[in-house]
C-alpha atoms as a PDB file:
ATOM      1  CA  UNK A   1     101.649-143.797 -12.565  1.00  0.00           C
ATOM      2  CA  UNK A   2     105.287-145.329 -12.515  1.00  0.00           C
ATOM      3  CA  UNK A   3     108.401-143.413 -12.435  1.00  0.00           C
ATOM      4  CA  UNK A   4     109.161-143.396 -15.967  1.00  0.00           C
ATOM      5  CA  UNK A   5     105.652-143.016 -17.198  1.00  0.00           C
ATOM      6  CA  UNK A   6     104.815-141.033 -20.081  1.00  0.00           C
ATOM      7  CA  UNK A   7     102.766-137.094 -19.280  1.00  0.00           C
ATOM      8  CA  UNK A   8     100.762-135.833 -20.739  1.00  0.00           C
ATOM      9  CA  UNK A   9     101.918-131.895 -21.511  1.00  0.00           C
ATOM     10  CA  UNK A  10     100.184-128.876 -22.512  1.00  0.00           C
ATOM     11  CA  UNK A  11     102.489-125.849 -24.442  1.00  0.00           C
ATOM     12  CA  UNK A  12     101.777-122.341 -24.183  1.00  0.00           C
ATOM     13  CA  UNK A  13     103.878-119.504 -26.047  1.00  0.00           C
ATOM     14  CA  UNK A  14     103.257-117.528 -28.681  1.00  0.00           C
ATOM     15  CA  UNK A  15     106.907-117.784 -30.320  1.00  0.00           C
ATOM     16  CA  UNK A  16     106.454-120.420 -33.093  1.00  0.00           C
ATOM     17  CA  UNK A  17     109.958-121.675 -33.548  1.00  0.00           C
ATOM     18  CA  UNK A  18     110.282-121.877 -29.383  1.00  0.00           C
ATOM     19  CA  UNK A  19     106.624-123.614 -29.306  1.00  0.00           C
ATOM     20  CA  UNK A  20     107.558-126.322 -31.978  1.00  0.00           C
ATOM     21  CA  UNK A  21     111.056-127.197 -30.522  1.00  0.00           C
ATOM     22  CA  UNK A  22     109.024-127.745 -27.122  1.00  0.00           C
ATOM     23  CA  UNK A  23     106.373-129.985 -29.219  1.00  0.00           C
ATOM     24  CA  UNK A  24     108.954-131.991 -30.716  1.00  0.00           C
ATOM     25  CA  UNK A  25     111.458-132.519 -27.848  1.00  0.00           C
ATOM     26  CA  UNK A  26     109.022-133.548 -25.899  1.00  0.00           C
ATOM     27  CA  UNK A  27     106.895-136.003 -28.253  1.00  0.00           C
ATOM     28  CA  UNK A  28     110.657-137.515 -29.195  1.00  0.00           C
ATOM     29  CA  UNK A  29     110.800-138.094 -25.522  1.00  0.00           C
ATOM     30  CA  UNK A  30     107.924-139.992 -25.045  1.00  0.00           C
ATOM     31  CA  UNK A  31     105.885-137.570 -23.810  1.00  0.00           C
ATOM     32  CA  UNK A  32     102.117-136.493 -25.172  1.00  0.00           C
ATOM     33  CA  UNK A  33     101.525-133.155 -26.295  1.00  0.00           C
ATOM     34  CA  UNK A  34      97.822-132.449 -25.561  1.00  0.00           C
ATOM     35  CA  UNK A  35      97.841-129.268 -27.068  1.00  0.00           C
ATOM     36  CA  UNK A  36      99.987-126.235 -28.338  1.00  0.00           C
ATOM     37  CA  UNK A  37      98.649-122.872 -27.498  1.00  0.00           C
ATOM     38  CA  UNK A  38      99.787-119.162 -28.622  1.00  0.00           C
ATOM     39  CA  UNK A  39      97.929-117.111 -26.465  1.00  0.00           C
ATOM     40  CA  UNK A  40      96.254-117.334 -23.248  1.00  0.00           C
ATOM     41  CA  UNK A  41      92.538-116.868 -23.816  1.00  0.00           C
ATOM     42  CA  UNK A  42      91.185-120.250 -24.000  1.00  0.00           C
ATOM     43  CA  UNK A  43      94.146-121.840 -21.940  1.00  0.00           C
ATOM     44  CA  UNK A  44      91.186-122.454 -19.156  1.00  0.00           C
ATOM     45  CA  UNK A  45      88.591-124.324 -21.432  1.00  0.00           C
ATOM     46  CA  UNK A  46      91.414-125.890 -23.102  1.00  0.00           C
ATOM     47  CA  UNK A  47      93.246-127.616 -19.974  1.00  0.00           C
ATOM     48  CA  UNK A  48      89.784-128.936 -18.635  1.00  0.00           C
ATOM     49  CA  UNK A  49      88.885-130.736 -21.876  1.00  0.00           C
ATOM     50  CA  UNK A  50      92.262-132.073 -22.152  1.00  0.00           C
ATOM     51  CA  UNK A  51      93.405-132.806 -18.253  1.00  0.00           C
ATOM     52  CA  UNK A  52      97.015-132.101 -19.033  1.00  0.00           C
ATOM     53  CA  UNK A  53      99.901-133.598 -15.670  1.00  0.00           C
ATOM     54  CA  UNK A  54     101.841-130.355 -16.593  1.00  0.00           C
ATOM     55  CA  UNK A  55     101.244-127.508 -18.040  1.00  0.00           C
ATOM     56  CA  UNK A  56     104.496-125.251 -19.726  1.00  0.00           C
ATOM     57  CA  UNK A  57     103.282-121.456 -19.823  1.00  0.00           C
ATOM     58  CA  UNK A  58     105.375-118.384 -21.316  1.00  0.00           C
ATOM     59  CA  UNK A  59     104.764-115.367 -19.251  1.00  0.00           C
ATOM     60  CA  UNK A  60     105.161-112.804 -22.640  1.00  0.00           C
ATOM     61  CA  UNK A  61     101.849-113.735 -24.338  1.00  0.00           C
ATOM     62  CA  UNK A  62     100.280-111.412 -26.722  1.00  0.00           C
ATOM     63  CA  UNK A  63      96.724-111.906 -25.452  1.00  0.00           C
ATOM     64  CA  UNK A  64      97.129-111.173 -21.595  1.00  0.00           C
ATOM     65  CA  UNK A  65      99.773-111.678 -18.598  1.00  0.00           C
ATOM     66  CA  UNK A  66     101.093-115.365 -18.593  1.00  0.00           C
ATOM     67  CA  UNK A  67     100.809-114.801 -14.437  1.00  0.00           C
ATOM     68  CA  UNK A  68      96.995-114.250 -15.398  1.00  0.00           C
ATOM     69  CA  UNK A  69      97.126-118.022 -17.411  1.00  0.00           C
ATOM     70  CA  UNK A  70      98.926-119.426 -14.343  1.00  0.00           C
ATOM     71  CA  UNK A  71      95.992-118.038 -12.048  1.00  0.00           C
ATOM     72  CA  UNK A  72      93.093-120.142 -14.264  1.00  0.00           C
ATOM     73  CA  UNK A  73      95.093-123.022 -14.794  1.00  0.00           C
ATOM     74  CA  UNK A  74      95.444-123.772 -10.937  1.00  0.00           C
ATOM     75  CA  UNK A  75      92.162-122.262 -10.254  1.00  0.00           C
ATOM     76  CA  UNK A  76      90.805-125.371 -11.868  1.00  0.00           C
ATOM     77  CA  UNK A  77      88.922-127.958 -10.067  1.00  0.00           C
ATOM     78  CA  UNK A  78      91.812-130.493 -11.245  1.00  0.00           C
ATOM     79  CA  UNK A  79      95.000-128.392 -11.931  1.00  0.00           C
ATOM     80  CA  UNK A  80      97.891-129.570 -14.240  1.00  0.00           C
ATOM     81  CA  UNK A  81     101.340-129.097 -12.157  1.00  0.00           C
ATOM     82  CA  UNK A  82     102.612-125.835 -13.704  1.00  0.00           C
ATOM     83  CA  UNK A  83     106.257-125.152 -15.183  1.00  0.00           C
ATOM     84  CA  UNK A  84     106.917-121.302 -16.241  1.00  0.00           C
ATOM     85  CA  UNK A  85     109.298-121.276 -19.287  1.00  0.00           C
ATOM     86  CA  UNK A  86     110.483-117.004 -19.464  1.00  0.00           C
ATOM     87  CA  UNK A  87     113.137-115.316 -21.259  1.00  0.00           C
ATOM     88  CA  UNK A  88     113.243-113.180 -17.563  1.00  0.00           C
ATOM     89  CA  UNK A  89     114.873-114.315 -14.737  1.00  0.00           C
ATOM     90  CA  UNK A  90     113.448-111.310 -12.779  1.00  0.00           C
ATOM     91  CA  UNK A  91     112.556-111.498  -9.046  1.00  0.00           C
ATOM     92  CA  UNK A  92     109.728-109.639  -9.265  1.00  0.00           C
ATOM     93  CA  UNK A  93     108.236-112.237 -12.588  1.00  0.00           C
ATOM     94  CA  UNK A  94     109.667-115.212 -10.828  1.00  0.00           C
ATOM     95  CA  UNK A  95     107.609-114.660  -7.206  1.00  0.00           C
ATOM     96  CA  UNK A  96     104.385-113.598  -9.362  1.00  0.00           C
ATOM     97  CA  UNK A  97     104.554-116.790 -10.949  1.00  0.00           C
ATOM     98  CA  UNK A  98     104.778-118.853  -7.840  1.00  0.00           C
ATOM     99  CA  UNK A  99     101.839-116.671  -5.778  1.00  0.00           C
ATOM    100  CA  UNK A 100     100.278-117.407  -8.739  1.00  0.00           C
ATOM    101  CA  UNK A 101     100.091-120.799  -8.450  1.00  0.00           C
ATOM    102  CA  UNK A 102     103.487-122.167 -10.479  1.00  0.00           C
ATOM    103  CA  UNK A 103     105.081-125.197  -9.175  1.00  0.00           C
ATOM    104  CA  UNK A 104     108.686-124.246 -11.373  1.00  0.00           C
ATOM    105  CA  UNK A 105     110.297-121.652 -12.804  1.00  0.00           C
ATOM    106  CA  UNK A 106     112.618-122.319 -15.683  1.00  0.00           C
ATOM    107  CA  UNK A 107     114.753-119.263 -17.929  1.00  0.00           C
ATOM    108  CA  UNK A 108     114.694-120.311 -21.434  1.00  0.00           C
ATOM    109  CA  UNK A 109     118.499-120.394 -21.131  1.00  0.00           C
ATOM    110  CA  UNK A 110     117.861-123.886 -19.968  1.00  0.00           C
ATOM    111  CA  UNK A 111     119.253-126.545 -21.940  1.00  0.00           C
ATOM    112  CA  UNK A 112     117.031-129.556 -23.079  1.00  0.00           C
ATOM    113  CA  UNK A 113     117.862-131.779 -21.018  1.00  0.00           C
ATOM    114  CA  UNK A 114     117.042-129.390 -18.210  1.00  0.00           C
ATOM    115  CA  UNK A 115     113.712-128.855 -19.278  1.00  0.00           C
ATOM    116  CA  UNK A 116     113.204-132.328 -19.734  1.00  0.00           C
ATOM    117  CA  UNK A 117     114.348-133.492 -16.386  1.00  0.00           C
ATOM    118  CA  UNK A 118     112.094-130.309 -15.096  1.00  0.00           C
ATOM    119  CA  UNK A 119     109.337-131.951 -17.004  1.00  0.00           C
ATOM    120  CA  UNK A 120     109.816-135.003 -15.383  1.00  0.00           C
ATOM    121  CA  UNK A 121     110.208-133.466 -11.674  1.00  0.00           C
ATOM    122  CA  UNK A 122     107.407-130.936 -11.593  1.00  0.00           C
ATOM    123  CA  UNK A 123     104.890-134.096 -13.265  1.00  0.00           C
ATOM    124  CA  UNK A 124     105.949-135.575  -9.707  1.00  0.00           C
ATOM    125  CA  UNK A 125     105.504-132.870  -7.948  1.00  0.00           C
ATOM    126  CA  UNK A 126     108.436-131.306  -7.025  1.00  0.00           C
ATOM    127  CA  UNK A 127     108.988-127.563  -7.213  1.00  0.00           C
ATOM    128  CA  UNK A 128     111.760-127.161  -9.820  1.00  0.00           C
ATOM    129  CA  UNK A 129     113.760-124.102 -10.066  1.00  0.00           C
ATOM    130  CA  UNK A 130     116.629-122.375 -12.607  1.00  0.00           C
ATOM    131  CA  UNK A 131     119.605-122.362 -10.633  1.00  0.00           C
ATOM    132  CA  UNK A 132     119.771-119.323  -7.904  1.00  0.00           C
ATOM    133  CA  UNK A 133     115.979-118.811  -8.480  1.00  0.00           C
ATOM    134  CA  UNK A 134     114.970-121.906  -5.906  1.00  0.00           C
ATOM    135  CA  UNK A 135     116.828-119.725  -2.931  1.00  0.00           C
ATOM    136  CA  UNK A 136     115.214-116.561  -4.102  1.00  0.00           C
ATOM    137  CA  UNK A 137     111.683-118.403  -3.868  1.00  0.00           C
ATOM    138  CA  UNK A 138     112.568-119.938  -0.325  1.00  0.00           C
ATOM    139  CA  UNK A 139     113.795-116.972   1.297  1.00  0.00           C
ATOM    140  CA  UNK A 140     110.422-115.096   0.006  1.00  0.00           C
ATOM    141  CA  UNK A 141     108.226-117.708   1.208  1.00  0.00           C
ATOM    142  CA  UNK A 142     110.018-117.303   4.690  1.00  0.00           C
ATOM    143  CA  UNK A 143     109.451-113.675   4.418  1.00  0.00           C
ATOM    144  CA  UNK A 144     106.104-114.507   3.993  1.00  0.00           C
ATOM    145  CA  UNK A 145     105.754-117.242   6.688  1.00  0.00           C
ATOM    146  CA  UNK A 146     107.034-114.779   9.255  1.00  0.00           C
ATOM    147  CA  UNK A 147     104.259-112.125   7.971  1.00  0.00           C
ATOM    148  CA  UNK A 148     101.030-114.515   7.499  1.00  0.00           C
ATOM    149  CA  UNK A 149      98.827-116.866   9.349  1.00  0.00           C
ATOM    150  CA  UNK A 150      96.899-119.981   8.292  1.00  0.00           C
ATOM    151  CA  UNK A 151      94.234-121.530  10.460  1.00  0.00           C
ATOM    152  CA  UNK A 152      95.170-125.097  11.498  1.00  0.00           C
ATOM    153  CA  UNK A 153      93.840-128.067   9.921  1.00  0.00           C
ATOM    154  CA  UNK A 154      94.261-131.500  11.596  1.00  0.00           C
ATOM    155  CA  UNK A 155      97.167-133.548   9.520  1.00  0.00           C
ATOM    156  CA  UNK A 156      98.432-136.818  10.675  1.00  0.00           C
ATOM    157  CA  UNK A 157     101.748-137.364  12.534  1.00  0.00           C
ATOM    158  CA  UNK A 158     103.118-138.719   9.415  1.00  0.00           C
ATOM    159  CA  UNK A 159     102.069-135.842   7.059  1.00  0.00           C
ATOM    160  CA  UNK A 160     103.428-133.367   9.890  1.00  0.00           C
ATOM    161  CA  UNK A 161     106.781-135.233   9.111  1.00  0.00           C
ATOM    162  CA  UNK A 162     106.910-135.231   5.683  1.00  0.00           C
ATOM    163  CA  UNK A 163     105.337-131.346   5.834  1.00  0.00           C
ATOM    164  CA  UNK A 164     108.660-130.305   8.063  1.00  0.00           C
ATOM    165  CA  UNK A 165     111.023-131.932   5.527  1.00  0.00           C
ATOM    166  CA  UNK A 166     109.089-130.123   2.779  1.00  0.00           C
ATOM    167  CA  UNK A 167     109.601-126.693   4.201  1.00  0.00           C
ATOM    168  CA  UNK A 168     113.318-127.175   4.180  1.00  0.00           C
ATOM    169  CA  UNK A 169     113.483-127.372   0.724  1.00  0.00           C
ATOM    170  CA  UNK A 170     113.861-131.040   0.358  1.00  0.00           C
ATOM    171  CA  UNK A 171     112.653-133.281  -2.364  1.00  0.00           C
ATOM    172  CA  UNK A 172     110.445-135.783  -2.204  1.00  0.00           C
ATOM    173  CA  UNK A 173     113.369-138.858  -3.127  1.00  0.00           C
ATOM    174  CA  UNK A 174     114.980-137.077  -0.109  1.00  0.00           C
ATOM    175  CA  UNK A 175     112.458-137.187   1.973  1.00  0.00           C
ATOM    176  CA  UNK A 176     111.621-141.033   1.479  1.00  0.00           C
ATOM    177  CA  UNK A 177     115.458-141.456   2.022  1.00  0.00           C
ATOM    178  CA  UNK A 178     115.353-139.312   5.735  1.00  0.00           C
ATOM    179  CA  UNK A 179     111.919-141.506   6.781  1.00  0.00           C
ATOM    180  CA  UNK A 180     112.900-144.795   4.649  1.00  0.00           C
ATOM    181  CA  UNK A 181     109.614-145.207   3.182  1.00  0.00           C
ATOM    182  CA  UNK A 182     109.005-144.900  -0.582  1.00  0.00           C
ATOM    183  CA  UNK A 183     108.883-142.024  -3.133  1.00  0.00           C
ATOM    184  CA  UNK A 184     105.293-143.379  -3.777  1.00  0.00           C
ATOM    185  CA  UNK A 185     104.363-142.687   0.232  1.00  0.00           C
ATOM    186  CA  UNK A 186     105.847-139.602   0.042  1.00  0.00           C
ATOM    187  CA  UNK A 187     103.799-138.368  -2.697  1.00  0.00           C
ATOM    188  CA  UNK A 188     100.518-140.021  -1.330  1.00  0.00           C
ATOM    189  CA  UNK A 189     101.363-137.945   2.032  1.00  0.00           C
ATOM    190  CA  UNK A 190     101.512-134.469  -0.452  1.00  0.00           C
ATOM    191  CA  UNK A 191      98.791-135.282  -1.861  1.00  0.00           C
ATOM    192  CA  UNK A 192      96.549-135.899   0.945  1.00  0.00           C
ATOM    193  CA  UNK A 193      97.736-132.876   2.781  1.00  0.00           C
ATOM    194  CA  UNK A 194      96.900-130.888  -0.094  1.00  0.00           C
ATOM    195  CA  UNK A 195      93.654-132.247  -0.486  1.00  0.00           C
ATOM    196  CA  UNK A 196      93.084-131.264   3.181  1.00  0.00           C
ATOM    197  CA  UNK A 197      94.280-127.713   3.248  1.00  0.00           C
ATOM    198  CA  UNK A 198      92.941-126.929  -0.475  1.00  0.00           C
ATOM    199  CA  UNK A 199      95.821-126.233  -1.721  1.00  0.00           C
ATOM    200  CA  UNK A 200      97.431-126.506  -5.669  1.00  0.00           C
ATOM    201  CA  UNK A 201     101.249-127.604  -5.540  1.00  0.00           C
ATOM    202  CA  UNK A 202     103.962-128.226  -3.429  1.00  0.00           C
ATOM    203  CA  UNK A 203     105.118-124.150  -3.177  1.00  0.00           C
ATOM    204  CA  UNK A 204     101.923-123.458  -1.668  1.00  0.00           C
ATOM    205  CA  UNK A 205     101.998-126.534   0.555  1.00  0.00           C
ATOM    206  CA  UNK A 206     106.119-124.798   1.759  1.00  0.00           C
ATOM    207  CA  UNK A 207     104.267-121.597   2.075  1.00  0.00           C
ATOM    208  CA  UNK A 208     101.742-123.533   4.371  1.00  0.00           C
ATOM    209  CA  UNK A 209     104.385-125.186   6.421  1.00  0.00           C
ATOM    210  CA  UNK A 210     106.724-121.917   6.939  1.00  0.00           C
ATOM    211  CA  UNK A 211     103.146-119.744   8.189  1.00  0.00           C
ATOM    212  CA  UNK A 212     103.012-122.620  10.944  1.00  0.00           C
ATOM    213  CA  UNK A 213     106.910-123.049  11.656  1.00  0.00           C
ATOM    214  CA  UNK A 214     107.460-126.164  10.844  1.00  0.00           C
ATOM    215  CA  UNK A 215     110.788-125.495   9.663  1.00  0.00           C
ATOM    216  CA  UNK A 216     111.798-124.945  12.838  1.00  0.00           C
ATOM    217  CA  UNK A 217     112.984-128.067  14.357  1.00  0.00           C
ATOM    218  CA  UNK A 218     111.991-127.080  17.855  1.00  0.00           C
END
């Protein structure tokens, strides 16, 4: 898929008026809404017929938790790249979100183009984060790297590399510029490492790489 490829995007949130300014921004910028959900009951079902690339949930749905829609969307055996969209900019909603498998976090105080742009990134792969909520997430998953402990798996030298650079925080156009190789190489590198540790999205794969210290450049 090229770099200014159209997604395809699955909407979840119960707020009508919120729900079709998402549809509509997003179809005027090229992008395919799959489908355009209220609650969260057949979110599940719904992404596997439809394979959405990302997947926009609301974490205030009338039905059950949106943390508990995050959960079965990445539990699935091909998971859509997941961008929260909340009114709350709460620690405690923003680091259930990611444990639960969210790649992004986004307030609805965002502005379009933002959410576009987040769109865009977290389709990549990137983790994308309101401003001030990408720090909070780092510093818990380096809480959480100095706590836990993750059985090795054998990676390649080159995937080790790229692994180190993703702990730091650093996205993947940065990374291809600190090894020179391509954006495209540093995505096939992600995505083979996930494969390997069975893991969802890049947070988890950060998570992986702080439990084993390699953002620690000794």
């Amino acid at each position: 898929m090229t770099e200014r490829a159209r997604w395809r995007v699955l909407v979840v949130d119960d707020h009508p008026m919120w729900r079709d300014s998402l549809t509509r921004d997003l179809t005027d910028a090229g992008h395919e809404v799959v489908a355009s959900l209220d609650r969260g009951t057949s979110v599940g079902s719904v992404a596997a017929a439809t394979r959405p690339d990302v997947a926009l949930v609301d974490l205030q749905l009338p039905d059950r938790p949106g943390v508990d829609v995050v959960s079965d969307l990445a539990a699935l055996a091909e998971p859509p790249a997941i961008l929260v969209l909340s009114a709350s900019g709460e620690r405690a909603d923003v680091l259930a979100a990611v444990r639960a498998g969210a790649s992004g976090y986004l307030t609805k105080s965002a502005t379009r183009a933002e959410l576009l742009a987040a769109v865009e990134e977290t389709a990549r792969g990137e983790a994308v984060f309101s401003p001030g909520l990408a720090a909070l997430v780092l510093g818990e998953l380096r809480r959480a790297g100095r706590d836990g402990a993750t059985p090795e798996v054998e990676l390649t030298a080159r995937e080790i590399e790229v692994l180190r650079l993703v702990a730091t925080g650093m996205s993947y156009r940065d990374i291809a510029d600190s090894l020179v190789i391509s954006h495209r190489t540093v995505q096939n590198h992600v995505q083979s490492t996930l494969r390997k540790l069975h893991l969802h999205n890049r947070v988890q794969l950060a998570r992986y790489a702080l439990e084993q210290g390699l953002d620690d450049p000794r």
